[in-house]
N, C-alpha and C. Protein backbone atom coordinates (compact mmCIF):
# COMPACT_ATOMS: atom_id res chain seq x y z
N UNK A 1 -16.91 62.81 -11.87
CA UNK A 1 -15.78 62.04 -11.39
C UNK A 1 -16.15 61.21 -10.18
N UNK A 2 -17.07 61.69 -9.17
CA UNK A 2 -17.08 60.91 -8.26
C UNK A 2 -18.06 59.54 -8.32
N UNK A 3 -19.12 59.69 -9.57
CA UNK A 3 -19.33 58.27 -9.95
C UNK A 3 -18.39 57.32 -10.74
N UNK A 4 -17.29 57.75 -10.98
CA UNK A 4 -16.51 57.03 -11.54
C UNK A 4 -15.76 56.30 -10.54
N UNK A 5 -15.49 57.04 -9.25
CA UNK A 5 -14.97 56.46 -8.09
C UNK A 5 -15.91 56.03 -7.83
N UNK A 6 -16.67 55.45 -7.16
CA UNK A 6 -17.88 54.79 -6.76
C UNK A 6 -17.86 53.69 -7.82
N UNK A 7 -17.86 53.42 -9.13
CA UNK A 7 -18.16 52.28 -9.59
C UNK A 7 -17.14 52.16 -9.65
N UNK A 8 -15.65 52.47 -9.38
CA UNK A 8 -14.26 51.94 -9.68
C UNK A 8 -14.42 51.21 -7.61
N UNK A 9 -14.77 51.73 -7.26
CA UNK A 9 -14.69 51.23 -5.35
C UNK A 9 -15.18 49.71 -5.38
N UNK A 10 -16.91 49.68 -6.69
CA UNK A 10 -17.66 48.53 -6.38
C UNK A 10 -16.97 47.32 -7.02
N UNK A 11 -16.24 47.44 -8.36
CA UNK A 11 -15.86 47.08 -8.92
C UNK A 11 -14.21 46.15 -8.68
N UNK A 12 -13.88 47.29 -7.54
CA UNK A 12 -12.55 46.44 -7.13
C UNK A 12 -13.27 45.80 -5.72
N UNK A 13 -14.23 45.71 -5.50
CA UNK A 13 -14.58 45.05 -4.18
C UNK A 13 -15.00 43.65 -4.62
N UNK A 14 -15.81 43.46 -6.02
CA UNK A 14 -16.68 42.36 -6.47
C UNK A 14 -15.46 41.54 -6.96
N UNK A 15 -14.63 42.26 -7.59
CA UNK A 15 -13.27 41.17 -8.45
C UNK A 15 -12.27 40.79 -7.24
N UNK A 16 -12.00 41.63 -5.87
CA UNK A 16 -11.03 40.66 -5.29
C UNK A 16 -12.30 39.45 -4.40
N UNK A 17 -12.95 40.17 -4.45
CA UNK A 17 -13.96 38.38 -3.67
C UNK A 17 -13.83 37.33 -4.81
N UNK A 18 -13.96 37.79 -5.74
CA UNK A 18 -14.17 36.64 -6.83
C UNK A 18 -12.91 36.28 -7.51
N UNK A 19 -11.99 36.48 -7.00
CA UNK A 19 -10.95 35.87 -7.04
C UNK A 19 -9.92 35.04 -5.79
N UNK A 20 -10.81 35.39 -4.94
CA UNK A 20 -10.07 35.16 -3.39
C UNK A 20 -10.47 33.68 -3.94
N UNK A 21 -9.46 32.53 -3.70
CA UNK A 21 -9.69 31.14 -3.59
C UNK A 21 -10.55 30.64 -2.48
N UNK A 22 -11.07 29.92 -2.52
CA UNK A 22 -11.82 29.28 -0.99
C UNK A 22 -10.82 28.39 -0.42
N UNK A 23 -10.95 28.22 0.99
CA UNK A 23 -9.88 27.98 1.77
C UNK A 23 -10.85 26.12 2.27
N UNK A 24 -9.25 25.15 2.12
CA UNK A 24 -10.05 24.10 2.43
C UNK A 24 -10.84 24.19 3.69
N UNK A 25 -11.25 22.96 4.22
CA UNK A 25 -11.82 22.74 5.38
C UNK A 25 -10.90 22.69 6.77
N UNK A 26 -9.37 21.91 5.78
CA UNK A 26 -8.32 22.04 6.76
C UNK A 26 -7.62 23.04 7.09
N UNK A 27 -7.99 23.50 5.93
CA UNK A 27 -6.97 24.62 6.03
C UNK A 27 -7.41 25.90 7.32
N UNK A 28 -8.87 26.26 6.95
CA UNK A 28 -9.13 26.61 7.88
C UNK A 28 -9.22 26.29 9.21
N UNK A 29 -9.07 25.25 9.80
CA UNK A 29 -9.41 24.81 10.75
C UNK A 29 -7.88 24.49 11.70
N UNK A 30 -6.84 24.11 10.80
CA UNK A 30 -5.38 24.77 11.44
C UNK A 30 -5.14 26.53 11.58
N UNK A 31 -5.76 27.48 10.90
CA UNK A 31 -5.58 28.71 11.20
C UNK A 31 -6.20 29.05 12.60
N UNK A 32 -7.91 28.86 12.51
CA UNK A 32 -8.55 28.67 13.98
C UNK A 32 -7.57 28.27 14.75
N UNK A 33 -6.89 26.74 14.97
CA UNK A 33 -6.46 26.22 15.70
C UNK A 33 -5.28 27.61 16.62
N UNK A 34 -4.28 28.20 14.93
CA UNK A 34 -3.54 28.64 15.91
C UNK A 34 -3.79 29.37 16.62
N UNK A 35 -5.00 30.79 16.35
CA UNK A 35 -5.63 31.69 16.94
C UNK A 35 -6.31 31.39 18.07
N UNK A 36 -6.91 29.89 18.21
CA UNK A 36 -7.02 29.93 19.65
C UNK A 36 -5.82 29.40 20.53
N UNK A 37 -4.85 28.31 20.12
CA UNK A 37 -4.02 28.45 20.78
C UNK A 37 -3.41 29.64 21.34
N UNK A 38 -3.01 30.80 20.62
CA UNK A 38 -2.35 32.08 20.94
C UNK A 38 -3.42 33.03 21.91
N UNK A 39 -4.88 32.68 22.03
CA UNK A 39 -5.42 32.96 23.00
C UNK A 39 -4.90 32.54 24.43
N UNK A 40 -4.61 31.50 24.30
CA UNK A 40 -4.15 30.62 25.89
C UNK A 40 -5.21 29.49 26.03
N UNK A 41 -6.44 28.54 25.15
CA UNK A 41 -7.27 28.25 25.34
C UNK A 41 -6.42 26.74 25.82
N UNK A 42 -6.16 26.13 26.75
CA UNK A 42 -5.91 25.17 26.84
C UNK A 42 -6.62 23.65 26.28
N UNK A 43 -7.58 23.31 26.45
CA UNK A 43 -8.50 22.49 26.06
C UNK A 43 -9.84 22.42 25.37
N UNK A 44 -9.35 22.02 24.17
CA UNK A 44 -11.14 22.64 23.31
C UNK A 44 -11.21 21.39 21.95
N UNK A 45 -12.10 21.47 21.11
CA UNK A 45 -12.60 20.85 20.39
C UNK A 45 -13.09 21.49 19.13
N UNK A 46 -11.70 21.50 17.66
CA UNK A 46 -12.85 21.62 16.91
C UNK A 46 -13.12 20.10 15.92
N UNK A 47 -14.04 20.56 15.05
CA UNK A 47 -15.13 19.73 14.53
C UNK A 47 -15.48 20.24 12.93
N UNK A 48 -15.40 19.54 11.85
CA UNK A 48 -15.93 19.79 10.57
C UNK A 48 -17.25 18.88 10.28
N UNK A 49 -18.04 19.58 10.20
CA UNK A 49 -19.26 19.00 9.84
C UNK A 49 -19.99 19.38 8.64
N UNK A 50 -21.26 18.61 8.09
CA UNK A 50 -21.85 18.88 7.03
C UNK A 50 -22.96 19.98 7.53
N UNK A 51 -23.68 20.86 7.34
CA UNK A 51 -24.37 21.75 7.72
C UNK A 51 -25.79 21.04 8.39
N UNK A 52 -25.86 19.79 7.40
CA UNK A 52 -27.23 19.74 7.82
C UNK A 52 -26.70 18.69 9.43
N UNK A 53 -25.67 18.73 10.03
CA UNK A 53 -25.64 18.02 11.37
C UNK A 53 -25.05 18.86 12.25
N UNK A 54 -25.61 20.16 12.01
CA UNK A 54 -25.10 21.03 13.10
C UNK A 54 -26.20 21.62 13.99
N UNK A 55 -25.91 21.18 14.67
CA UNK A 55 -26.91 21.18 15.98
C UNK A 55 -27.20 22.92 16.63
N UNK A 56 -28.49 23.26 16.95
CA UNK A 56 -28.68 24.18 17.25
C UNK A 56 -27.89 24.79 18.68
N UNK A 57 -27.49 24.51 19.19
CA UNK A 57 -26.69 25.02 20.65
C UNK A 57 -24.78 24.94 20.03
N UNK A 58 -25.11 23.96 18.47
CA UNK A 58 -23.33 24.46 18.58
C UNK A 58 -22.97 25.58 18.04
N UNK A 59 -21.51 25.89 18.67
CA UNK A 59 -20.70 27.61 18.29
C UNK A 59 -20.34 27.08 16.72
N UNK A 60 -21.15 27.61 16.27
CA UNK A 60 -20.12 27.73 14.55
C UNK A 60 -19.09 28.65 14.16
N UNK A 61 -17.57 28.67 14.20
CA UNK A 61 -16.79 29.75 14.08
C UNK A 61 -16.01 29.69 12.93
N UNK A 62 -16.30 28.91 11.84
CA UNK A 62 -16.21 28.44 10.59
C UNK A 62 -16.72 28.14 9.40
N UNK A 63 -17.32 28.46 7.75
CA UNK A 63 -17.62 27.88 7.13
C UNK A 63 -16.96 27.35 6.25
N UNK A 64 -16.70 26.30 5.34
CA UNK A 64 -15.63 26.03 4.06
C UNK A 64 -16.70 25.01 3.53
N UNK A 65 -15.99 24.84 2.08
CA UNK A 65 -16.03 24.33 1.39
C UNK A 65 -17.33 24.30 0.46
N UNK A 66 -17.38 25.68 0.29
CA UNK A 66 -18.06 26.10 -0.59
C UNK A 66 -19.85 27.03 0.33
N UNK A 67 -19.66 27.07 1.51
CA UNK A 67 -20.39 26.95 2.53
C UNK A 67 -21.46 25.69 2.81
N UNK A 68 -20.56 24.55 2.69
CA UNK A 68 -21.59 22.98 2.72
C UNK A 68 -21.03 22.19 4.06
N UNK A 69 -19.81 23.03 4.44
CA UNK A 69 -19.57 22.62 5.88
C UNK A 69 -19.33 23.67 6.93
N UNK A 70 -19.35 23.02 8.50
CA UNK A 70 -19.57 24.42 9.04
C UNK A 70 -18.32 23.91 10.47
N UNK A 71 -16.95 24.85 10.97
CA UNK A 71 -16.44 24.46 11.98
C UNK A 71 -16.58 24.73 13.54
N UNK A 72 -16.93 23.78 14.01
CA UNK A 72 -17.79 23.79 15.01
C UNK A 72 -16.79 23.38 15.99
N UNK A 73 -16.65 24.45 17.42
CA UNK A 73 -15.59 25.22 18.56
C UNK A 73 -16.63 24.02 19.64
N UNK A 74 -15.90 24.02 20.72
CA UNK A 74 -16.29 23.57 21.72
C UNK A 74 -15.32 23.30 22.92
N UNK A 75 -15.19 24.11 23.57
CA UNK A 75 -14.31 24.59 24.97
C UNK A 75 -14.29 22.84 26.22
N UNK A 76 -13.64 22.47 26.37
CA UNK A 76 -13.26 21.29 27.74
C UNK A 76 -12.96 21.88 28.52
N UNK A 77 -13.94 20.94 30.08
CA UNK A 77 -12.96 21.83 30.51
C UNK A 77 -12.11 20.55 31.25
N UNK A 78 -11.28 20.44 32.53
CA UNK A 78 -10.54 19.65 32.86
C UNK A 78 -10.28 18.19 32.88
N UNK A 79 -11.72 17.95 32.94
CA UNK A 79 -11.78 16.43 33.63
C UNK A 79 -12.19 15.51 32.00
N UNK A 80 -12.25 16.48 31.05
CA UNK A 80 -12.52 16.01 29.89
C UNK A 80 -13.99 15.76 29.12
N UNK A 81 -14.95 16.56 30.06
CA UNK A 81 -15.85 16.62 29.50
C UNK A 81 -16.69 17.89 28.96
N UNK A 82 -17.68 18.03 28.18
CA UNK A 82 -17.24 19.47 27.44
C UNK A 82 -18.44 20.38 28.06
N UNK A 83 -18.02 21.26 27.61
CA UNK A 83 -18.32 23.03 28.18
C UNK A 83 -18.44 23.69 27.08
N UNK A 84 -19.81 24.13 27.19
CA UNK A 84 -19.91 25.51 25.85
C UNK A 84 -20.03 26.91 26.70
């Protein structure tokens, strides 16, 4: 019985991924938005990019669209110029 649980565990793990829809680029990137708003982050920057223009020093806190883009965070601070 307990390999039957075990391949019934793997089995419901592989079918809800493979059914989970992928989430647009926007879509994700208004969810981020609200989660950092509800942090308190006053001033920040995000960014959808293609993978291959993501620069080694940027925060990636996003992938979509199939993982061919990546959303890329970047903190301001007052005077309008940016801060990682």
């Amino acid at each position: 019985m307990k390999g039957w649980t075990a391949v019934m565990l793997v089995l419901g793990v592989m079918s809800s991924s493979a059914w989970a829809a992928p989430k647009s680029c926007e879509e994700l990137k208004q969810e981020i938005e609200v989660k950092i708003q509800a942090a308190g982050v006053g001033s920040y920057t995000l960014e959808i990019v293609p993978n291959e223009e993501v620069e080694d020093d940027a925060m990636v806190i996003g992938t979509c669209d199939g993982g061919s883009r990546k959303v890329i965070y970047q903190r301001n601070d007052l005077t309008g110029s940016r801060m990682m």
